[in-house]
Each structure stands twice: as structure tokens, then as C-alpha cells.
Protein backbone atom coordinates (compact mmCIF):
# COMPACT_ATOMS: atom_id res chain seq x y z
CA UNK A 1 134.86 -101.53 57.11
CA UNK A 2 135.50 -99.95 53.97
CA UNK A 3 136.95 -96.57 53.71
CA UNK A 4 133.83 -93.68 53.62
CA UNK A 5 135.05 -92.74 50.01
CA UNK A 6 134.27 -96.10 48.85
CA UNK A 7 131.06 -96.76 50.60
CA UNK A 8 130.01 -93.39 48.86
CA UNK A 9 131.04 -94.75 45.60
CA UNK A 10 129.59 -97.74 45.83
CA UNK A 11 126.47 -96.46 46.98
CA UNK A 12 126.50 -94.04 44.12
CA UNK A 13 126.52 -97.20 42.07
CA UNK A 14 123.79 -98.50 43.69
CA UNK A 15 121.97 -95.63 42.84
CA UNK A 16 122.05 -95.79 39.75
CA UNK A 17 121.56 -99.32 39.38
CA UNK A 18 117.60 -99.05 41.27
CA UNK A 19 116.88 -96.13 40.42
CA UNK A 20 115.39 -96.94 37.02
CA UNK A 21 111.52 -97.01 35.71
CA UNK A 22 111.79 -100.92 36.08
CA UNK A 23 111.70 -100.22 39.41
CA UNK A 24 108.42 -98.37 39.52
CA UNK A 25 106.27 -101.40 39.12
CA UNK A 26 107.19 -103.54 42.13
CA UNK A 27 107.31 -100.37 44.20
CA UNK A 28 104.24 -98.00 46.15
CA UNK A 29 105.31 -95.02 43.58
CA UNK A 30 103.19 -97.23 40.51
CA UNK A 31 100.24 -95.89 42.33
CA UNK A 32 100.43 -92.42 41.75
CA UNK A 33 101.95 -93.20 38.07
CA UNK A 34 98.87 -94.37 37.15
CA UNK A 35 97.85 -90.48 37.24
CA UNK A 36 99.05 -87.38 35.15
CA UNK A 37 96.94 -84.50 36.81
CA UNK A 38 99.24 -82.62 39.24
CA UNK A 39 96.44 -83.11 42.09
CA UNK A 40 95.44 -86.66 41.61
CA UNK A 41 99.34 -87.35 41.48
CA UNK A 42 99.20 -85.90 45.04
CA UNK A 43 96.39 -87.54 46.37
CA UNK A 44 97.04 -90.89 45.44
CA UNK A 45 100.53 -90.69 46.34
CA UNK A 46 99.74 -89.32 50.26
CA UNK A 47 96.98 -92.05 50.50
CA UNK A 48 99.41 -94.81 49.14
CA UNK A 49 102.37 -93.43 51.58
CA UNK A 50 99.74 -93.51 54.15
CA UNK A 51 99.81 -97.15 54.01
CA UNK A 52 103.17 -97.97 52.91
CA UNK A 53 104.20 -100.31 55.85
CA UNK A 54 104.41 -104.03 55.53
CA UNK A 55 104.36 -106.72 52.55
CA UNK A 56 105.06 -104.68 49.39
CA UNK A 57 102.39 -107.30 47.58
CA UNK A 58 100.15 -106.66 49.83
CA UNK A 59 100.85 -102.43 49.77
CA UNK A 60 100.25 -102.36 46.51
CA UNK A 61 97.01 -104.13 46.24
CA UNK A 62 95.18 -102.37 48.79
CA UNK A 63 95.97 -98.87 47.33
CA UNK A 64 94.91 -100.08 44.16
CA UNK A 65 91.72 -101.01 45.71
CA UNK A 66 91.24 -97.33 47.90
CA UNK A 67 92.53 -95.57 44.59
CA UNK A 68 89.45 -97.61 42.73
CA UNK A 69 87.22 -96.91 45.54
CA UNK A 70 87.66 -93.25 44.32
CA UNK A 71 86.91 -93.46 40.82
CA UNK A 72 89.06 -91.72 37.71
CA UNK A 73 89.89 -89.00 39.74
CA UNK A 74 90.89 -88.86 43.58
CA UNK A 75 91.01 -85.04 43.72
CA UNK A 76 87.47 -84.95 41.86
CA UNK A 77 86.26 -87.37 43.93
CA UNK A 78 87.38 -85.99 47.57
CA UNK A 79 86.50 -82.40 46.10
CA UNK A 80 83.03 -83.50 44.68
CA UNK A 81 81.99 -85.79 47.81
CA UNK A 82 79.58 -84.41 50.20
CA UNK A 83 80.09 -87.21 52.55
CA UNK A 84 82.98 -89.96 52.90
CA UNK A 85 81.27 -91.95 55.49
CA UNK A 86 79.30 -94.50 52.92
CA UNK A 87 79.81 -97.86 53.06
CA UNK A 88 82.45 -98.17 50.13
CA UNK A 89 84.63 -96.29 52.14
CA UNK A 90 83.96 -97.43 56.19
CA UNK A 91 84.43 -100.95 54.46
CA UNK A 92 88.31 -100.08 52.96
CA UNK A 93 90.67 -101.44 55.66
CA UNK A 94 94.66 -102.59 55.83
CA UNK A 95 96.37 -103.85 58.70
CA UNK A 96 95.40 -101.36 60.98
CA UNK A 97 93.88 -98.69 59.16
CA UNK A 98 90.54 -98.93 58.67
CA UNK A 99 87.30 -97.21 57.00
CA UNK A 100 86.87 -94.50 59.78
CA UNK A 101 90.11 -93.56 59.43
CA UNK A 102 89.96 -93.37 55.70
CA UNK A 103 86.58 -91.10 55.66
CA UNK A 104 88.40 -89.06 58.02
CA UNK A 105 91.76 -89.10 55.87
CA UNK A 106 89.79 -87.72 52.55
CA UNK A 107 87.57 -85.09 54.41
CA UNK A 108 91.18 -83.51 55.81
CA UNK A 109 92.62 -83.66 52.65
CA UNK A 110 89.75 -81.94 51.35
CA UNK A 111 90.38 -79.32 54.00
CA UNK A 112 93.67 -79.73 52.62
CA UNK A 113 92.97 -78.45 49.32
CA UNK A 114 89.43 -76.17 50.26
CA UNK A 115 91.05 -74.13 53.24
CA UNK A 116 94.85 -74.01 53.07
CA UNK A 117 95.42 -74.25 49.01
CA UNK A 118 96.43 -78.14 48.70
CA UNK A 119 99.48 -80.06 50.03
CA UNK A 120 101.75 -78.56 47.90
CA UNK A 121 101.08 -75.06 49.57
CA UNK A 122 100.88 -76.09 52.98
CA UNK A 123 104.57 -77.70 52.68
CA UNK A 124 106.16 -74.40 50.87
CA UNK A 125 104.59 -72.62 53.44
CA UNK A 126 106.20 -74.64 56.13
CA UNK A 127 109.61 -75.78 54.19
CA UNK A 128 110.38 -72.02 54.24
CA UNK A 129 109.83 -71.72 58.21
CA UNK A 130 111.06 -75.55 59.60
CA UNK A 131 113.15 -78.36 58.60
CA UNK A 132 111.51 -81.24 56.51
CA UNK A 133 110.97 -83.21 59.74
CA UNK A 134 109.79 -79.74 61.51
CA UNK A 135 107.06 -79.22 58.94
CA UNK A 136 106.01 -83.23 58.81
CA UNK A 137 104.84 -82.13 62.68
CA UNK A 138 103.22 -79.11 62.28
CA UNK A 139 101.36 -80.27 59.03
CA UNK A 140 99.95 -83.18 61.28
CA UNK A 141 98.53 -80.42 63.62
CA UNK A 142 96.70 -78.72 60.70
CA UNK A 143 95.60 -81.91 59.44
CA UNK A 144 94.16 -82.98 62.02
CA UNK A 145 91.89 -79.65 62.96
CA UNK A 146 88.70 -81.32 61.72
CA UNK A 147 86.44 -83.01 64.66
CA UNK A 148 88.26 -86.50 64.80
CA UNK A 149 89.13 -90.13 66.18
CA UNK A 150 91.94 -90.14 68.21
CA UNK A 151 92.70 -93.27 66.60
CA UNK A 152 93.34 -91.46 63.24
CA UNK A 153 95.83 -89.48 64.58
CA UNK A 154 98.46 -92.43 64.69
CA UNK A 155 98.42 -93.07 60.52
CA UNK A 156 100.50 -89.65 60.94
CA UNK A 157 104.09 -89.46 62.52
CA UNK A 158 105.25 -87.33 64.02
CA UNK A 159 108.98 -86.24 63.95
CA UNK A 160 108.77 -84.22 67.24
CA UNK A 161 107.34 -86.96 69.15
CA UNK A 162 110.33 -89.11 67.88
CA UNK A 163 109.42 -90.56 64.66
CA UNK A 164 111.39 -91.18 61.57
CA UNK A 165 108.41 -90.02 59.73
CA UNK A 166 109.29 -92.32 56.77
CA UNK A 167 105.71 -92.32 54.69
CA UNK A 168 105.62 -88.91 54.34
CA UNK A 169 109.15 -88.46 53.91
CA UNK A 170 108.64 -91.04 50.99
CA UNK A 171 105.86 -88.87 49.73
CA UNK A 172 108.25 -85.71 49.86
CA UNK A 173 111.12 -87.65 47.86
CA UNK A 174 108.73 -89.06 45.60
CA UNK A 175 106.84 -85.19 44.59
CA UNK A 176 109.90 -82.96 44.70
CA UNK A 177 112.71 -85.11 43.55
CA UNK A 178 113.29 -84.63 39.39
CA UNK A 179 116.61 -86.27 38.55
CA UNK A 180 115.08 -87.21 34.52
CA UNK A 181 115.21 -90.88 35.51
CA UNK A 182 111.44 -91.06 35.46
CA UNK A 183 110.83 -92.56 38.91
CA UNK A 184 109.90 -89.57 41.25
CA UNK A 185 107.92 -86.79 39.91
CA UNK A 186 109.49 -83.27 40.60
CA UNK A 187 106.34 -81.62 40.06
CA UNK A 188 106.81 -79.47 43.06
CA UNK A 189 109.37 -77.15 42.40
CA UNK A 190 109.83 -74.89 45.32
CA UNK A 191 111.20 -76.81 47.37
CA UNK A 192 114.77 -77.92 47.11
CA UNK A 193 115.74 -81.52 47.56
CA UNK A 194 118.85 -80.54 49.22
CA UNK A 195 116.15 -80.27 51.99
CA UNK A 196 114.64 -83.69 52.37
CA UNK A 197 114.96 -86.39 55.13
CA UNK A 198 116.16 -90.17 54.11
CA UNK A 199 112.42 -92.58 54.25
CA UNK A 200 114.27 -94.38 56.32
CA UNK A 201 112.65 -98.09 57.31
CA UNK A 202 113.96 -101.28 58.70
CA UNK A 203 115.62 -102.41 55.50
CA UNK A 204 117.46 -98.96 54.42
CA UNK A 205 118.49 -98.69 58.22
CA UNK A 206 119.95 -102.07 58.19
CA UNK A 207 121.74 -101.11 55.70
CA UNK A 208 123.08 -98.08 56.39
CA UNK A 209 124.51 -99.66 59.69
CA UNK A 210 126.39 -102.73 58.18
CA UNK A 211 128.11 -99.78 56.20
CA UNK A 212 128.69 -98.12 59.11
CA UNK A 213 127.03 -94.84 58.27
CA UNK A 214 124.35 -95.37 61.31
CA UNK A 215 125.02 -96.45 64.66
CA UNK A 216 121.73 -95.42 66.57
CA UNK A 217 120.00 -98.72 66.87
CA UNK A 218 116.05 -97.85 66.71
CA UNK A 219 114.61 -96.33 63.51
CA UNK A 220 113.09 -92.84 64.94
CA UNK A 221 113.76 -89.16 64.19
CA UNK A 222 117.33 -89.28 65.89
CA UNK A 223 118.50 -92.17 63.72
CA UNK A 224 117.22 -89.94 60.50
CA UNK A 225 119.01 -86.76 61.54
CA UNK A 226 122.30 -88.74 62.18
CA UNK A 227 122.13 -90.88 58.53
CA UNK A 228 120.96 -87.16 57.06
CA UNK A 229 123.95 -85.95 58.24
CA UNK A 230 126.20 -88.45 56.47
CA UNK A 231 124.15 -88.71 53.17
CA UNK A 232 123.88 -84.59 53.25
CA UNK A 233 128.36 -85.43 53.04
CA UNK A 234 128.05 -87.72 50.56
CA UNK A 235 125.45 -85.45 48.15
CA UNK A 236 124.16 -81.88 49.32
CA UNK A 237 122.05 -81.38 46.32
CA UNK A 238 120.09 -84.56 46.72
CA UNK A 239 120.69 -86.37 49.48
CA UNK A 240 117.91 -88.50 49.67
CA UNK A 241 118.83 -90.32 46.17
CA UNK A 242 120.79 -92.93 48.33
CA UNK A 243 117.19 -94.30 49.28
CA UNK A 244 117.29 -96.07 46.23
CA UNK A 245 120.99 -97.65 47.13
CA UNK A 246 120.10 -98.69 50.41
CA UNK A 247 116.05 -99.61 50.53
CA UNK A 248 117.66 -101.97 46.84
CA UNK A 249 120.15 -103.18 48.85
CA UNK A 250 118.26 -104.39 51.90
CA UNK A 251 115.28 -105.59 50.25
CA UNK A 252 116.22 -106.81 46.63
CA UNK A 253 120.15 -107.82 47.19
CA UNK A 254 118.96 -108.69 51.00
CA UNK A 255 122.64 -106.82 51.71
């Protein structure tokens, strides 16, 4: 095992190395690139998190297809829509989520943005009282206040019920991050990224443990508070840069 200085270093090489705009197009974050307004940047990119599990092929062509579904504008379109279930959207489905729960998914977001001020707001509103993870719970609650299917309920993780909560903690890195490499967006500003949890999946936690810097073996909320811990060590500003190092490493290098 190499010594922790040298692991850092050579993830900080790593870093740099993926995190680069050639990396945008083989990756979920081209989806909400293909937007400049602030709230259609938002949209696209919850909706695109939302089903960021699986082939990354296959990711990225069915959030093309939702995003299309939508028209020029997803925040027009969910703000302008009287009603999501027509048959363009009940028909929308990948893996396991499926029309219902996307005409459910756009009516909360409208709620979202029509009650509570958008998704920026409701996460400076929670950042300032809970952790990351804490506030990935309680926005679940609030987005899920509209008359529902249960079944919609499990296309959100949540943290306190032992999940990693890796899509939305993709969506968090991938809105407040800014480091001018022109990969994540930084276009919310209030909150620091000193604050945000790792996305951490099968391939980054893979990683992390051949390098020794994880040791739980299951990917859930206790395995991203002990790999936060180390990577909070390693950089306290922006911790969740080594994403790039070790999601490149176990998917692209196969590490």
C-alpha cells in the first residue's frame, strides 16, 4: 500500500487528468450542457441525475429523449404544463422508472420552483441548517408532499435511511462546483463545496478501497461519511474533486 501522501498525489494527478471538457461528452453532465438558462441547467441536470444508474450509453440516451420530450425549455415546459399525465410523458420509461413516476417527478419540481422558490433555494435553505447528506433527506420529504405513488418515492435516496445518495450528490457537485475547468457549473454560489459528499458508486468505491482509503464494504451513507472523511484530509476546499480521480480510474483505466 502506498504511503497516504502519495495516494493523495497521485490522485491529485488523476484529477487533473479527467477532469477536462473532453470528458463532458461521454458523461450524464452533457445533458444539462446542452442548456445556458440557470433553471433549465437545473432541471435537466436533477432529471438526468435522477436516472444516472446503469450503462452510461444507455444514461445518456434516455435523458436525451425525456429532455426532448420537454421541448426547448424544461423549466418553461414544467412551469407552463397544466397537466404531465399525457401520453408523451406516461410513455417515457428506463429501467425502472417509468411514466408515472416521471409525471409525478415534473409536477414536484414544479412545486419545487411555484411554492418553495426552486432547487437552488430549498438547498441554501437546508445547507445552512444540515449536512449535505442531512438536507438530501429532508428535501425528499418536501418533495414528495404532493398526493403520490409510493413507488415514486424510491427514485429518491435517502441518506438517513442509509443511502449513499450518489445522484443527487452528483447533481450537487455538478451545480456548485466552479474550479474554471468547464465541466461542473458553479452557478450556485452559496453554498460552499467544502460542504459536499463524494457521488460515490460501485466504480469510485472500488477504487477508493484498492487504495485503501475505504474499508466499509457496501456503498451506503456510512461508506460516504468514512471516504468524506479522508478526501475532506486530502482537500478541505473541494473535496469532492477526487470524483473525477476515482469514478476515471474505475471506469476508464478499469484501476
Amino acid at each position: 500500500m502506498l504511503p497516504i501522501n502519495e495516494i493523495k498525489d497521485f490522485l491529485d494527478f488523476k484529477v487533473n487528468e479527467f477532469n477536462r471538457p473532453e470528458f463532458i461528452d461521454l458523461d450524464p453532465i452533457s445533458i444539462p450542457h446542452q442548456f445556458s438558462l440557470k433553471e433549465d441547467i437545473e432541471v435537466s441536470a436533477f432529471l438526468t441525475a435522477t436516472i444516472s444508474w446503469g450503462n452510461r450509453k444507455a444514461i445518456l440516451g434516455s435523458a436525451n429523449q425525456m429532455i426532448k420530450l420537454m421541448g426547448e425549455s424544461p423549466y418553461d415546459f414544467i412551469m407552463d404544463s397544466k397537466d404531465f399525465n399525457r401520453k408523451k410523458i406516461t410513455d417515457f420509461y428506463y429501467r425502472t422508472f417509468n411514466g408515472i413516476d416521471f409525471a409525478y417527478f415534473l409536477s414536484a419540481l414544479k412545486n419545487i420552483y411555484s411554492t418553495h422558490g426552486g432547487l437552488e433555494n430549498v438547498f441554501n435553505e437546508l445547507t445552512n441548517r444540515f449536512t449535505v447528506q442531512e438536507s438530501i433527506s429532508q428535501f425528499k420529504n418536501m418533495f414528495f408532499e404532493l398526493p403520490h405513488n409510493i413507488r415514486n418515492e424510491k427514485h429518491v435516496s435517502d441518506p438517513n435511511q442509509g443511502s449513499a445518495g450518489k445522484r443527487l450528490n452528483m447533481m450537487l457537485r455538478w451545480l456548485i462546483r466552479n474550479d474554471q475547468n468547464g465541466v461542473d457549473f458553479g452557478i450556485w454560489k452559496e453554498i460552499s463545496p467544502s460542504k459536499l459528499s463524494i457521488p460515490l458508486d460501485v466504480h469510485s468505491g472500488n477504487t477508493a478501497r484498492k487504495l485503501g482509503l475505504l474499508t466499509r464494504k457496501q456503498n451506503d451513507a456510512k461508506a460516504v461519511f468514512e471516504l468524506d472523511l479522508v478526501l475532506r484530509e486530502f482537500d478541505p476546499i473541494d473535496p469532492v474533486k477526487y470524483d473525477f480521480a476515482l469514478f476515471g480510474l474505475g471506469v476508464i483505466e478499469r484501476f
